[in-house]
PDB file of N, CA and C in Angstrom:
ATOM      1  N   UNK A   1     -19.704   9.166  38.381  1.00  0.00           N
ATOM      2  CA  UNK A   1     -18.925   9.446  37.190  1.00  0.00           C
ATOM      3  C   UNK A   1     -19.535   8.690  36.024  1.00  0.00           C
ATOM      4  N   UNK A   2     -19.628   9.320  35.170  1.00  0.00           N
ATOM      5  CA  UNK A   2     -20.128   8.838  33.815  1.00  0.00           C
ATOM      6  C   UNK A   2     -19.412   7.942  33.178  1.00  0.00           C
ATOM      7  N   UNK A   3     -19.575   6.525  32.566  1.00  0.00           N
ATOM      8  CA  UNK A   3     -18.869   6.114  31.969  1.00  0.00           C
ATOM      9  C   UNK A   3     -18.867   6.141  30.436  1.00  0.00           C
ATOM     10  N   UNK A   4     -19.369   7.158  30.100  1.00  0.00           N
ATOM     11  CA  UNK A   4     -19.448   7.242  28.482  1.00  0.00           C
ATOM     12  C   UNK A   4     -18.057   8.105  28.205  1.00  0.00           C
ATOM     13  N   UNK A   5     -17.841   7.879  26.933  1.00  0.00           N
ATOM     14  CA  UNK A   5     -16.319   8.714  26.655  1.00  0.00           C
ATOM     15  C   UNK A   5     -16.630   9.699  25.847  1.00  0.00           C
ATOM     16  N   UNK A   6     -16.075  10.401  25.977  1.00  0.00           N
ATOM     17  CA  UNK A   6     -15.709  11.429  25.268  1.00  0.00           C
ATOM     18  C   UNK A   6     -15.057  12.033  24.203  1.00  0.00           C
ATOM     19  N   UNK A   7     -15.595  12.132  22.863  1.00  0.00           N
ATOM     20  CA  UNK A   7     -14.543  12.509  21.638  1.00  0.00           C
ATOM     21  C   UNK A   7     -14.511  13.919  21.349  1.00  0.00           C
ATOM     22  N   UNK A   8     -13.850  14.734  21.249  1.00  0.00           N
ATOM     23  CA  UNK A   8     -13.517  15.899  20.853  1.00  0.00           C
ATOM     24  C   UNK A   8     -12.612  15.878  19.558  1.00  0.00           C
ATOM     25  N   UNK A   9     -13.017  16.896  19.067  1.00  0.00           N
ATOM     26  CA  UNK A   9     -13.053  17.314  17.697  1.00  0.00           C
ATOM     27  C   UNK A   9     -12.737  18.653  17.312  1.00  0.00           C
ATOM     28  N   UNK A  10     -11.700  19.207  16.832  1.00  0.00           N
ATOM     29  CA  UNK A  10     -11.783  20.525  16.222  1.00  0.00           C
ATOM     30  C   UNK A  10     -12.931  21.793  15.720  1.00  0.00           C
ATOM     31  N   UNK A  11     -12.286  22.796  16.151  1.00  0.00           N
ATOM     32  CA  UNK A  11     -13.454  24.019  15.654  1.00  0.00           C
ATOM     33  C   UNK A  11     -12.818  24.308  14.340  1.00  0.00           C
ATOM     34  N   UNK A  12     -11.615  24.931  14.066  1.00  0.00           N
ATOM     35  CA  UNK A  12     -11.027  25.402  12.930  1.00  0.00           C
ATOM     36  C   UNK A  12     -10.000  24.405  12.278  1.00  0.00           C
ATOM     37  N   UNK A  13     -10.165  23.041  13.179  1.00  0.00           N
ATOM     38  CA  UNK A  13      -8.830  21.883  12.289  1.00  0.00           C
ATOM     39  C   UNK A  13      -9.554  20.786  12.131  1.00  0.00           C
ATOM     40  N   UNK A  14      -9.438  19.745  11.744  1.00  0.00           N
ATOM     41  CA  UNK A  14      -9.902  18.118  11.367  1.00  0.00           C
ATOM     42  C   UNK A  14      -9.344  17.499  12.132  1.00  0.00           C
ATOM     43  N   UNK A  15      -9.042  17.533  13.380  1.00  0.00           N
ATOM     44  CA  UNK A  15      -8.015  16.579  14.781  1.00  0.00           C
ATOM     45  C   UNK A  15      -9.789  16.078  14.893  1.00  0.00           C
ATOM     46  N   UNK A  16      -9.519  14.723  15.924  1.00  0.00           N
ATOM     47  CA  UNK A  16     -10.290  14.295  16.636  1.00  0.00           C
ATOM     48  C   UNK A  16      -9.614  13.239  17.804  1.00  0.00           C
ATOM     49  N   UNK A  17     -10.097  12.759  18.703  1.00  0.00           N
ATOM     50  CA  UNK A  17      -9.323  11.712  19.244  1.00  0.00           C
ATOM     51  C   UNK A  17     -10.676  11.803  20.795  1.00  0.00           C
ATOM     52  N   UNK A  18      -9.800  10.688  21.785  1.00  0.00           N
ATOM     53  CA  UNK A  18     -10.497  11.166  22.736  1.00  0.00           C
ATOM     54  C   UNK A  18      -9.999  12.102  23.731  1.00  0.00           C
ATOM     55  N   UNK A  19     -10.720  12.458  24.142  1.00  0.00           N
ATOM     56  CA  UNK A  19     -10.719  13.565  25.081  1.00  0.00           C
ATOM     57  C   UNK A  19      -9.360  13.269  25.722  1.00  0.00           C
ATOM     58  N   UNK A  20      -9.041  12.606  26.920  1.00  0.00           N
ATOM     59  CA  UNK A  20      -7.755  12.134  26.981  1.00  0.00           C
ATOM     60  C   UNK A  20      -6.630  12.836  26.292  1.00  0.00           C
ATOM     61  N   UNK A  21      -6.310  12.643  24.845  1.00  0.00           N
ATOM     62  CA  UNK A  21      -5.846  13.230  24.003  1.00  0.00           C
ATOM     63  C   UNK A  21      -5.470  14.517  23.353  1.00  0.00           C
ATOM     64  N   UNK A  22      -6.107  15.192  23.940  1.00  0.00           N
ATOM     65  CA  UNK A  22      -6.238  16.402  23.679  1.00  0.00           C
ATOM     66  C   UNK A  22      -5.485  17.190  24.614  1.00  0.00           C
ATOM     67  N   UNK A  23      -4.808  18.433  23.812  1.00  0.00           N
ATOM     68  CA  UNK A  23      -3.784  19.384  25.247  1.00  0.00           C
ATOM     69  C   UNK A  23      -5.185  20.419  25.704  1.00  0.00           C
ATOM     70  N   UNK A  24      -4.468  21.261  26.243  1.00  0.00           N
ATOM     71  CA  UNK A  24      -5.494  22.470  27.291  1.00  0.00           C
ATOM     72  C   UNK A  24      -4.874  23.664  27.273  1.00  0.00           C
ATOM     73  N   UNK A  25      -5.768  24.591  27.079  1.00  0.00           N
ATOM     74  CA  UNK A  25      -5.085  26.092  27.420  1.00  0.00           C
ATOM     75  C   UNK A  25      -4.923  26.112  28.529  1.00  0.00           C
ATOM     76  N   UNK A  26      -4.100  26.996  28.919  1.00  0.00           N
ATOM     77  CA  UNK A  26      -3.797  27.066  30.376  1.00  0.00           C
ATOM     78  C   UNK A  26      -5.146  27.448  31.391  1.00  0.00           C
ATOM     79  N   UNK A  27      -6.162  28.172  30.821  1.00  0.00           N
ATOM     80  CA  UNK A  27      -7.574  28.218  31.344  1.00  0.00           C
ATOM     81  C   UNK A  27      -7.956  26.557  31.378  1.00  0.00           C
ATOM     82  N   UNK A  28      -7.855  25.773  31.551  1.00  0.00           N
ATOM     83  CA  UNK A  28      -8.693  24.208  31.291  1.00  0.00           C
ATOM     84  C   UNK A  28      -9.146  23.949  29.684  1.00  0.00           C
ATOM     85  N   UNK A  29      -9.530  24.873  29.325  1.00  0.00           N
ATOM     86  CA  UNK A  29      -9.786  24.327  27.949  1.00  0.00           C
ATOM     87  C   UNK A  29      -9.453  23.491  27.061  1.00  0.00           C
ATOM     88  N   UNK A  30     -10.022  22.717  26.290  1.00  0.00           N
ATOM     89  CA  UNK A  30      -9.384  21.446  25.485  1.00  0.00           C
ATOM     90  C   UNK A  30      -9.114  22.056  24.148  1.00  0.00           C
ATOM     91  N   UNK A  31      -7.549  21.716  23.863  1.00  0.00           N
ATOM     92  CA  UNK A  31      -7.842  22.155  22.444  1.00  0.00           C
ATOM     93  C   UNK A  31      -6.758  20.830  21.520  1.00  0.00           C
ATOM     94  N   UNK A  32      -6.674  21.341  20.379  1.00  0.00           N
ATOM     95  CA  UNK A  32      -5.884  20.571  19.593  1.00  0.00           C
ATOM     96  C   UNK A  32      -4.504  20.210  19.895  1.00  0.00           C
ATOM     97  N   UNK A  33      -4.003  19.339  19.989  1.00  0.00           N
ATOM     98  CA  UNK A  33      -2.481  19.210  20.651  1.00  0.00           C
ATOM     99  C   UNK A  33      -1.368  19.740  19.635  1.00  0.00           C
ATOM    100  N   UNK A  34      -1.935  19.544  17.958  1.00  0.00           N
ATOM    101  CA  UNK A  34      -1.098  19.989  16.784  1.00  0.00           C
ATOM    102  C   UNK A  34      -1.135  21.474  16.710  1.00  0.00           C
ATOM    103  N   UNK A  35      -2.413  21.999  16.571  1.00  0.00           N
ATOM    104  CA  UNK A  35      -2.685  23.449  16.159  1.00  0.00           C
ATOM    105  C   UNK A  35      -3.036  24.661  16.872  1.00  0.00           C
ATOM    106  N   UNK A  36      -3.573  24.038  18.486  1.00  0.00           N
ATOM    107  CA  UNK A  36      -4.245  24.826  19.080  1.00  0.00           C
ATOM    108  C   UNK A  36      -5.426  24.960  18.886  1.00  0.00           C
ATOM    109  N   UNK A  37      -6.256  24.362  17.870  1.00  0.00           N
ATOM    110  CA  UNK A  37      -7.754  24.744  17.464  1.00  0.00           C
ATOM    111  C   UNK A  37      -8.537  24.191  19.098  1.00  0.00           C
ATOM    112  N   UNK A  38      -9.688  25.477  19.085  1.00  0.00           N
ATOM    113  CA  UNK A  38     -10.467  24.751  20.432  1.00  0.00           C
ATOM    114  C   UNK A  38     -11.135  23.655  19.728  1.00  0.00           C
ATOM    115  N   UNK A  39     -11.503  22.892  20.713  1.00  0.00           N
ATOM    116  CA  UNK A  39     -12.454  21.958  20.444  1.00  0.00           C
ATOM    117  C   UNK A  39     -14.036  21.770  20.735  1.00  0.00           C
ATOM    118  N   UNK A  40     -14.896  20.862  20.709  1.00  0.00           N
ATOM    119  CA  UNK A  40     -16.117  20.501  20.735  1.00  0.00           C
ATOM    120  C   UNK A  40     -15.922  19.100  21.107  1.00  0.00           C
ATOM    121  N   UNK A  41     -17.060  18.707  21.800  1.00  0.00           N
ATOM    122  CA  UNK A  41     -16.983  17.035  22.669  1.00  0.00           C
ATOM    123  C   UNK A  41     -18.472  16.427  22.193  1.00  0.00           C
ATOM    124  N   UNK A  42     -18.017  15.432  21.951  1.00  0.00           N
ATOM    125  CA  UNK A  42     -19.604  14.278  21.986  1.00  0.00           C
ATOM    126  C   UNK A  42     -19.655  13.560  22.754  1.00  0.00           C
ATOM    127  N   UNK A  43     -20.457  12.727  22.806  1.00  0.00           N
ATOM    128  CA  UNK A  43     -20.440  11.374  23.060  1.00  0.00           C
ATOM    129  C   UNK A  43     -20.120  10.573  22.251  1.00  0.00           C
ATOM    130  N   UNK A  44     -18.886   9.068  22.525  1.00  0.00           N
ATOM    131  CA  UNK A  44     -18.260   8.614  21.547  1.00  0.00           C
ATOM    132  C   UNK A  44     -19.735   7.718  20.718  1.00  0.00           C
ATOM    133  N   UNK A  45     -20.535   7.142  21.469  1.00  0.00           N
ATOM    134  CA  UNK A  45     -21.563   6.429  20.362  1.00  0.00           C
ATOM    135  C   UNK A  45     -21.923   7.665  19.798  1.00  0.00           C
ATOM    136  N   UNK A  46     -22.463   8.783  20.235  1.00  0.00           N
ATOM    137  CA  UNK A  46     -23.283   9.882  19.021  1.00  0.00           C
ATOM    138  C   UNK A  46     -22.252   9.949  17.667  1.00  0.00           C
ATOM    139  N   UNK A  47     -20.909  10.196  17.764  1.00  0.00           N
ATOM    140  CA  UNK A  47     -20.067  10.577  17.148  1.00  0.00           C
ATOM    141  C   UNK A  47     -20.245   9.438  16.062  1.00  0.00           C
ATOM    142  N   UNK A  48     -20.020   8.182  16.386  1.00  0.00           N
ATOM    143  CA  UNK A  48     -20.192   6.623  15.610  1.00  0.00           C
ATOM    144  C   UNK A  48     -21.300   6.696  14.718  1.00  0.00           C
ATOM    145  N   UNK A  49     -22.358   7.590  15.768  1.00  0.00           N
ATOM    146  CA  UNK A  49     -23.816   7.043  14.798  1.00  0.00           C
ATOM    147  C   UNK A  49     -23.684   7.911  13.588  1.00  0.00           C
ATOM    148  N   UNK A  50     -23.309   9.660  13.904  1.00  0.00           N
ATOM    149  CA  UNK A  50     -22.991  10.134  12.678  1.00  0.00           C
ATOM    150  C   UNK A  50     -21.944   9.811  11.758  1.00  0.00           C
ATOM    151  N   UNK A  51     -21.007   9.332  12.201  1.00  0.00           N
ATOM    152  CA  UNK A  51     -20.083   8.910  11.129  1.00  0.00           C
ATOM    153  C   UNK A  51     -20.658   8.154   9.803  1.00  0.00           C
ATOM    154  N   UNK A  52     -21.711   7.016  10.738  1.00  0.00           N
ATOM    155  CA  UNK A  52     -22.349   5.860   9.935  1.00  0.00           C
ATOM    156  C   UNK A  52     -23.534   6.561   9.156  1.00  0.00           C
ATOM    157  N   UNK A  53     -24.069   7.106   9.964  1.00  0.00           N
ATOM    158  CA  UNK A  53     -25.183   7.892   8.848  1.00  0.00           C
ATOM    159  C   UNK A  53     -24.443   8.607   7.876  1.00  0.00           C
ATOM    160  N   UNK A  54     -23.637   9.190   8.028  1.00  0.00           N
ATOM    161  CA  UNK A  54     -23.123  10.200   6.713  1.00  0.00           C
ATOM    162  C   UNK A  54     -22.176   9.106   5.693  1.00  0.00           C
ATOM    163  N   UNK A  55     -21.795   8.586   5.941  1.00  0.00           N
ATOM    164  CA  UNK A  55     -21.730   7.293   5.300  1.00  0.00           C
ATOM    165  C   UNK A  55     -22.620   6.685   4.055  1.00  0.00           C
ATOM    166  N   UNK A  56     -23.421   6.271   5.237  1.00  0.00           N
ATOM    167  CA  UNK A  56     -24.701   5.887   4.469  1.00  0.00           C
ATOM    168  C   UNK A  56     -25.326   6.691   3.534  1.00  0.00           C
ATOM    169  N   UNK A  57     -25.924   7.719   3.922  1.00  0.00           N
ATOM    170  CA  UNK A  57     -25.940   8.450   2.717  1.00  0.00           C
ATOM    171  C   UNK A  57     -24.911   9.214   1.791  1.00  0.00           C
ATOM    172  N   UNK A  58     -24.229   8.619   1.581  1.00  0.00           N
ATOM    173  CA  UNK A  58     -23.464   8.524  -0.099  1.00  0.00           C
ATOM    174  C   UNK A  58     -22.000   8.703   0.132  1.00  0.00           C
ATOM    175  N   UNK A  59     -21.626   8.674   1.346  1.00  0.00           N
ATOM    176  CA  UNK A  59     -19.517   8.956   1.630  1.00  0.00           C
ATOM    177  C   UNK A  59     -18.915   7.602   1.921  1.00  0.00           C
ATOM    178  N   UNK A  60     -18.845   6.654   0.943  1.00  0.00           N
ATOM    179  CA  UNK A  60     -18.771   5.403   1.068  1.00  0.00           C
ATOM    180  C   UNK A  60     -17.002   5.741   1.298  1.00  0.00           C
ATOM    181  N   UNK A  61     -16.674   4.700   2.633  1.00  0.00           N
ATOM    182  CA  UNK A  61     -15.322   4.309   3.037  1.00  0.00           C
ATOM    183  C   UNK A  61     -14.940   5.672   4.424  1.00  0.00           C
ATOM    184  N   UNK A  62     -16.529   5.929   4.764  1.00  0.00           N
ATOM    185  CA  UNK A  62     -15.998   7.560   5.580  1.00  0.00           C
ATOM    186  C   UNK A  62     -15.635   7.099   6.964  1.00  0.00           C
ATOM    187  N   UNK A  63     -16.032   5.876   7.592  1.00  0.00           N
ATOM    188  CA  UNK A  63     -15.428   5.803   8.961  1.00  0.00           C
ATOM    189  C   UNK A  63     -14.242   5.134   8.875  1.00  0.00           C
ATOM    190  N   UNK A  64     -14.026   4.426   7.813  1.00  0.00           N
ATOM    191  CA  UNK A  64     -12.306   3.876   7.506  1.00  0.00           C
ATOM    192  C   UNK A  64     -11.668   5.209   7.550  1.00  0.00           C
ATOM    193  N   UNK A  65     -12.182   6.089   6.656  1.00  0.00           N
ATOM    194  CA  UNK A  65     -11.276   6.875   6.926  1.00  0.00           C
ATOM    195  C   UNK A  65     -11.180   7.625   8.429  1.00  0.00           C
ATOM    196  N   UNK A  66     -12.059   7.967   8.743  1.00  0.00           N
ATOM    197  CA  UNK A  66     -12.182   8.584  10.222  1.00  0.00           C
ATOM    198  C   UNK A  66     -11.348   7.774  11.045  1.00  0.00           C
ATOM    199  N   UNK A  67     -11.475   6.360  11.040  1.00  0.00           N
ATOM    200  CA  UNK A  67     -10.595   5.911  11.860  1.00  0.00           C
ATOM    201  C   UNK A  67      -8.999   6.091  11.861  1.00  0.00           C
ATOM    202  N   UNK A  68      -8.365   5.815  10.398  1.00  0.00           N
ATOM    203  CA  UNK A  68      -7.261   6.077  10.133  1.00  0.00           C
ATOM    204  C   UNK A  68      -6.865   7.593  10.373  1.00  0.00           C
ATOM    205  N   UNK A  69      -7.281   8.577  10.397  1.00  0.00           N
ATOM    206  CA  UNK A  69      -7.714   9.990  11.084  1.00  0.00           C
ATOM    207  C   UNK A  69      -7.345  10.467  12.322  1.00  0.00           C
ATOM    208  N   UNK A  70      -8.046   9.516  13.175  1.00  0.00           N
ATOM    209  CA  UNK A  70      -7.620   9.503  14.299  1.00  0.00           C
ATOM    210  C   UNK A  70      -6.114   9.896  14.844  1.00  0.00           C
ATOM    211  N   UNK A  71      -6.393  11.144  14.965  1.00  0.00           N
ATOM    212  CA  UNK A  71      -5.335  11.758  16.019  1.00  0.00           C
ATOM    213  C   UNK A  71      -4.293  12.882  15.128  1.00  0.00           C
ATOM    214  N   UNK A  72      -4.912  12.860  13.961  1.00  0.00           N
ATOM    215  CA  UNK A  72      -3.811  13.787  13.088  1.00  0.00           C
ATOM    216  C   UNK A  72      -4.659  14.865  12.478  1.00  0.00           C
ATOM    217  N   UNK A  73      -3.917  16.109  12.514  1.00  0.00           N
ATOM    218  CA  UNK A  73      -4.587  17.161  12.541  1.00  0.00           C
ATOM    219  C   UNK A  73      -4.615  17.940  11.205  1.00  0.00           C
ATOM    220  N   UNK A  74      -5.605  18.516   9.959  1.00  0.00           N
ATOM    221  CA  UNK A  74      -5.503  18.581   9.091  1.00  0.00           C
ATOM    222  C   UNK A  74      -6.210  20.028   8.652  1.00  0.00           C
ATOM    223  N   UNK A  75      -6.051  20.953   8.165  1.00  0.00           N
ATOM    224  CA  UNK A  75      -6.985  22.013   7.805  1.00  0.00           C
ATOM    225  C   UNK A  75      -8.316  22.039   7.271  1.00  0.00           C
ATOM    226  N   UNK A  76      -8.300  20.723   6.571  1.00  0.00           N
ATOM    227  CA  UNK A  76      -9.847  20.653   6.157  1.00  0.00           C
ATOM    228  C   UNK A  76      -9.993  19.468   5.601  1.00  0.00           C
ATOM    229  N   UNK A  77     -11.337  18.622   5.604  1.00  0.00           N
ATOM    230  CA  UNK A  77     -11.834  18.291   5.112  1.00  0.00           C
ATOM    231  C   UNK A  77     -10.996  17.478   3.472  1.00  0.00           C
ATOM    232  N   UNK A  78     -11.024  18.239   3.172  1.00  0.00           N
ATOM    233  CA  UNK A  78     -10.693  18.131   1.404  1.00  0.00           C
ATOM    234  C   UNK A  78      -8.583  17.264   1.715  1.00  0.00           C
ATOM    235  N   UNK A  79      -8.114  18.285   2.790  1.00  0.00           N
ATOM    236  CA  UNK A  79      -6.965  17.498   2.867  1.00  0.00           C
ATOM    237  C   UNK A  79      -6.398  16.392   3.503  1.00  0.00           C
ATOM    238  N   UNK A  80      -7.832  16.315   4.396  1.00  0.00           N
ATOM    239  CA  UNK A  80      -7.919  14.642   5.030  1.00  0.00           C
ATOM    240  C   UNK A  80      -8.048  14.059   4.048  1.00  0.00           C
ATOM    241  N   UNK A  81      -9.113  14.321   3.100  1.00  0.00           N
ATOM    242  CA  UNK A  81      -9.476  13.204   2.062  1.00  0.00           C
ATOM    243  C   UNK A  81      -8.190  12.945   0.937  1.00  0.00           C
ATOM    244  N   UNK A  82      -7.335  13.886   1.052  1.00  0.00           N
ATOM    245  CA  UNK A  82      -6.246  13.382  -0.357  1.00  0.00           C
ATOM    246  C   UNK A  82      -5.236  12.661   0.677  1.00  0.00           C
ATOM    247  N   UNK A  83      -4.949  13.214   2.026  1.00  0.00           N
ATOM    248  CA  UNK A  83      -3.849  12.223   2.649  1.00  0.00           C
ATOM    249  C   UNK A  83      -4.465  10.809   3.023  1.00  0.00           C
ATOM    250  N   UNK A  84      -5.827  10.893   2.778  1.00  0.00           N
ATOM    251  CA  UNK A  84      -5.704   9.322   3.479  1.00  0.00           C
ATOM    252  C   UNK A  84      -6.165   8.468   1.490  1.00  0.00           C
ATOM    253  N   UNK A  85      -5.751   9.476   1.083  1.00  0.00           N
ATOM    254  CA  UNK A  85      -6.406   8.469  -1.125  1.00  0.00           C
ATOM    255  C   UNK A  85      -4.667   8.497  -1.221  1.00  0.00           C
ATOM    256  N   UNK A  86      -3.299   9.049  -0.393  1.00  0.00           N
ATOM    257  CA  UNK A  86      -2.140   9.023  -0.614  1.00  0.00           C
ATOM    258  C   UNK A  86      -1.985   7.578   0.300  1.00  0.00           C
ATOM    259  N   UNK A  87      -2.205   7.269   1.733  1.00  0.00           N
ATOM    260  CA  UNK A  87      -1.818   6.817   2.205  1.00  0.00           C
ATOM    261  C   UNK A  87      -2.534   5.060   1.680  1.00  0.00           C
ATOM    262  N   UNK A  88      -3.682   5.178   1.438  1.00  0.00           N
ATOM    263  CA  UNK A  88      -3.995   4.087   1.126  1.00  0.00           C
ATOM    264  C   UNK A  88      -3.354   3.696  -0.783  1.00  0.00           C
ATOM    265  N   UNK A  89      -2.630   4.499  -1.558  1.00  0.00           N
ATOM    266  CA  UNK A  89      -2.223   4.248  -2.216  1.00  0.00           C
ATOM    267  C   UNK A  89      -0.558   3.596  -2.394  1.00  0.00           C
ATOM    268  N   UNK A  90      -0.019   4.592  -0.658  1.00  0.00           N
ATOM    269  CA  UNK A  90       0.856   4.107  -0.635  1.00  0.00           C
ATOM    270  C   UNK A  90       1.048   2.602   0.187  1.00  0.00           C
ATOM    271  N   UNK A  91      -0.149   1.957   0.629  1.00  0.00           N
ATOM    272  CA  UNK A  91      -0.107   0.467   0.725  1.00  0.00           C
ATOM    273  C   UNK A  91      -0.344  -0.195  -0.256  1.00  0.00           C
ATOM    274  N   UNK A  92      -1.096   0.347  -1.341  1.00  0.00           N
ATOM    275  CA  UNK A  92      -1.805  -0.797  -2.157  1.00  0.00           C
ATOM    276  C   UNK A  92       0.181  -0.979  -2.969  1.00  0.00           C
ATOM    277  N   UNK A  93       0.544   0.157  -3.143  1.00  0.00           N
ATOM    278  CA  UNK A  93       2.446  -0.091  -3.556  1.00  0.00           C
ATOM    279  C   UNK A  93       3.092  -0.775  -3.133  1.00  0.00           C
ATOM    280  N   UNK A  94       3.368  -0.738  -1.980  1.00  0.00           N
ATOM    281  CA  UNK A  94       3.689  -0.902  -0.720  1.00  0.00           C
ATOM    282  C   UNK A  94       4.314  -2.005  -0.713  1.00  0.00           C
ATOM    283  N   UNK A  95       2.991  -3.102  -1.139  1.00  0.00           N
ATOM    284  CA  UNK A  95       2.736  -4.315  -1.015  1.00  0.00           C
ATOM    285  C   UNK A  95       3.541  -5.323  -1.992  1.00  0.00           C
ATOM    286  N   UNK A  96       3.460  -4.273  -3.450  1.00  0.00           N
ATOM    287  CA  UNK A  96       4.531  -4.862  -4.307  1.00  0.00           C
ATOM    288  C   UNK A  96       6.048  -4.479  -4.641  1.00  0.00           C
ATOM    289  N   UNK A  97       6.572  -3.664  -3.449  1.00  0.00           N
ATOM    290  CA  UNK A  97       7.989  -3.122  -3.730  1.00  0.00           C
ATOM    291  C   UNK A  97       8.513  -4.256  -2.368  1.00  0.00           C
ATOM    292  N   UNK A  98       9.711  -5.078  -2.887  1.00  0.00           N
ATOM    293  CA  UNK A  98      10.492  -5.695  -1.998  1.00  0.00           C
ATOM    294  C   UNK A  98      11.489  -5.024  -1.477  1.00  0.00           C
ATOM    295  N   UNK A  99      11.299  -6.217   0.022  1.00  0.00           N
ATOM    296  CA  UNK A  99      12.255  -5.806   0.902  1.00  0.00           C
ATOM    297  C   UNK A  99      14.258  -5.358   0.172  1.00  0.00           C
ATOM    298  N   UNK A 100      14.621  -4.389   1.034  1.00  0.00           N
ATOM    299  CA  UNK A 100      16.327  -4.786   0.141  1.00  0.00           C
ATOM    300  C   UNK A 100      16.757  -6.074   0.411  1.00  0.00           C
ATOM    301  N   UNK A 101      16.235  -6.711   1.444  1.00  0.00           N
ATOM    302  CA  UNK A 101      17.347  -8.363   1.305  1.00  0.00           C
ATOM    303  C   UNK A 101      16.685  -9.083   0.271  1.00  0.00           C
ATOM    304  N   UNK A 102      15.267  -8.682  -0.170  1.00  0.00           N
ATOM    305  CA  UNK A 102      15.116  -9.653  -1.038  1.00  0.00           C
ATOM    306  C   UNK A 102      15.623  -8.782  -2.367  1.00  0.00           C
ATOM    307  N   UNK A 103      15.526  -7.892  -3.039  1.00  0.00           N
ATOM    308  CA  UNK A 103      15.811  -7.301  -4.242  1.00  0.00           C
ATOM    309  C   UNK A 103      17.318  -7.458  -4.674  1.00  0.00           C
ATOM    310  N   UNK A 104      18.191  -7.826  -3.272  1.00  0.00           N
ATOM    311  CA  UNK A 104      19.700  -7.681  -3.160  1.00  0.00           C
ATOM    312  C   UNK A 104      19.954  -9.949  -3.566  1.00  0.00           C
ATOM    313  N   UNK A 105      18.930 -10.270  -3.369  1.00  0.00           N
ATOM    314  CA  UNK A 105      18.772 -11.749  -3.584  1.00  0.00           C
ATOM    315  C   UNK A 105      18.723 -12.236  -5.102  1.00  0.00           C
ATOM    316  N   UNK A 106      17.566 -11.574  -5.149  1.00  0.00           N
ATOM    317  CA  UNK A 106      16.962 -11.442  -6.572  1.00  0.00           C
ATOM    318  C   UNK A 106      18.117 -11.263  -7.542  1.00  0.00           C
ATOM    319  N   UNK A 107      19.355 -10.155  -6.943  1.00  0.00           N
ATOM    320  CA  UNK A 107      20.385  -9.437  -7.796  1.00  0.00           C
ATOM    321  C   UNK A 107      21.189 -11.035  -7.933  1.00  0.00           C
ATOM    322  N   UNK A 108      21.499 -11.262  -6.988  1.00  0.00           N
ATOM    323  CA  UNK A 108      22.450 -12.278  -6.540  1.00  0.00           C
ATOM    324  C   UNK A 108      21.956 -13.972  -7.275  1.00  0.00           C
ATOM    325  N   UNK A 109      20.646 -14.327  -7.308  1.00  0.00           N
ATOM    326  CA  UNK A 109      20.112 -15.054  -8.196  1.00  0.00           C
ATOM    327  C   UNK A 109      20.316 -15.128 -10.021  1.00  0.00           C
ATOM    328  N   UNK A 110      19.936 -13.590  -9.963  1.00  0.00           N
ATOM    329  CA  UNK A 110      20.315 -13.399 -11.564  1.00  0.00           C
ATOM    330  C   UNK A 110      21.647 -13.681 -11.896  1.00  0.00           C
ATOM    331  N   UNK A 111      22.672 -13.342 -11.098  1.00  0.00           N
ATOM    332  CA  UNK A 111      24.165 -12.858 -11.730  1.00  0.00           C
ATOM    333  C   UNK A 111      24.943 -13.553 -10.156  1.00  0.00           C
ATOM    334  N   UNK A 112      24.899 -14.843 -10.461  1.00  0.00           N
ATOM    335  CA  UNK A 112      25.346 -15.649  -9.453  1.00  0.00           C
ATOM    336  C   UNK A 112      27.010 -15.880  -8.917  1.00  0.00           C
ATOM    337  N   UNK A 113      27.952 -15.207  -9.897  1.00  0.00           N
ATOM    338  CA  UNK A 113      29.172 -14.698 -10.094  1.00  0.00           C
ATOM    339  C   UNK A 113      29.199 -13.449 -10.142  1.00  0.00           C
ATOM    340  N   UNK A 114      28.758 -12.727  -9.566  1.00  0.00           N
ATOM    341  CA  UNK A 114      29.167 -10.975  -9.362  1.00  0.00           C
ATOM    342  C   UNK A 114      28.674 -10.907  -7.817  1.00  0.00           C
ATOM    343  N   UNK A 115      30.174 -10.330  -7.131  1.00  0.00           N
ATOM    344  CA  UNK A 115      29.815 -10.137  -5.598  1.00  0.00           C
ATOM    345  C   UNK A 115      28.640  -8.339  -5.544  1.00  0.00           C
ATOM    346  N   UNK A 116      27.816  -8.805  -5.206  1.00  0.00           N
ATOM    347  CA  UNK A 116      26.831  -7.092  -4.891  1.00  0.00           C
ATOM    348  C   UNK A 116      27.759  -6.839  -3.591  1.00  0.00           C
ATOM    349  N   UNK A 117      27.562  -5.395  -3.955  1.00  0.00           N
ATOM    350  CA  UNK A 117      28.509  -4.869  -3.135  1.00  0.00           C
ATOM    351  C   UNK A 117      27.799  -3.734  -2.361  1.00  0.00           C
ATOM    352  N   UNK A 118      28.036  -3.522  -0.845  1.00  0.00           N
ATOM    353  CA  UNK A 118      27.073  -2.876   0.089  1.00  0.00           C
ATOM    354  C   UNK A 118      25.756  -3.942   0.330  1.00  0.00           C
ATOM    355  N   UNK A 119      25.329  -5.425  -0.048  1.00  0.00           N
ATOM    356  CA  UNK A 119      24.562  -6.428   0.118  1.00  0.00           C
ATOM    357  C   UNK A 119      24.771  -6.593   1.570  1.00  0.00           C
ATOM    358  N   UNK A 120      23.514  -6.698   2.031  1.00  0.00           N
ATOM    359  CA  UNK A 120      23.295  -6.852   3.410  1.00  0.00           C
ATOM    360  C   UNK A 120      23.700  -8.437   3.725  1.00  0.00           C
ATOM    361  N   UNK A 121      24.317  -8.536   4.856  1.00  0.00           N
ATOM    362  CA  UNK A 121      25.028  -9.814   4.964  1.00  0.00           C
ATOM    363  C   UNK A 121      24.361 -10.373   6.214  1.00  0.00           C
TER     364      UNK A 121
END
């Protein structure tokens, strides 16, 4: 038995994951677990090396994204790239919107004589 793994990848969707991962037509076939798209298999280093080469030449941040990718299934190309410029926007936010116990604190700091009401206790 081979110990190299196996990544499969979409024909008509942007899924990838490993093989593992993937559902089957009732013939054996591997396909997409979201869409049904058949798939295609590498080897997981071949898959790495292209990621990094296409990278390299000029898709700067492309295996971050590939990684974050991993396992979600997308029509193309173009709409991987806006959900993961959404998702990394919605951390860089993320980061500066407080928790409600603290915003409900904050309330309670300002206006130290007014009971907040529905304040998590």
């Amino acid at each position: 038995m081979s110990d190299h793994r196996l990544i499969v990848y979409g024909v008509h969707c942007v899924w990838w994951d490993s093989i593992e991962n993937a559902s089957a037509y009732p013939n054996g076939l591997p396909c997409c677990p979201h869409c049904g798209s058949m798939l295609r298999q590498v080897e997981e280093s071949k898959w790495w090396e292209g990621a990094d080469r296409y990278e390299a030449d000029g898709s700067p941040g492309y295996c971050a994204r590939l990684k974050w990718a991993r396992g979600k299934c997308f029509k193309s190309m173009d709409e991987q790239k806006r959900a993961y410029q959404l998702h990394q926007h919605l951390e860089r936010i993320g980061e500066d919107v407080p928790t409600l116990e603290e915003h409900m604190q904050r309330l309670q700091d300002r206006h130290p004589n007014t009971e907040t009401k529905g304040a998590p206790r």
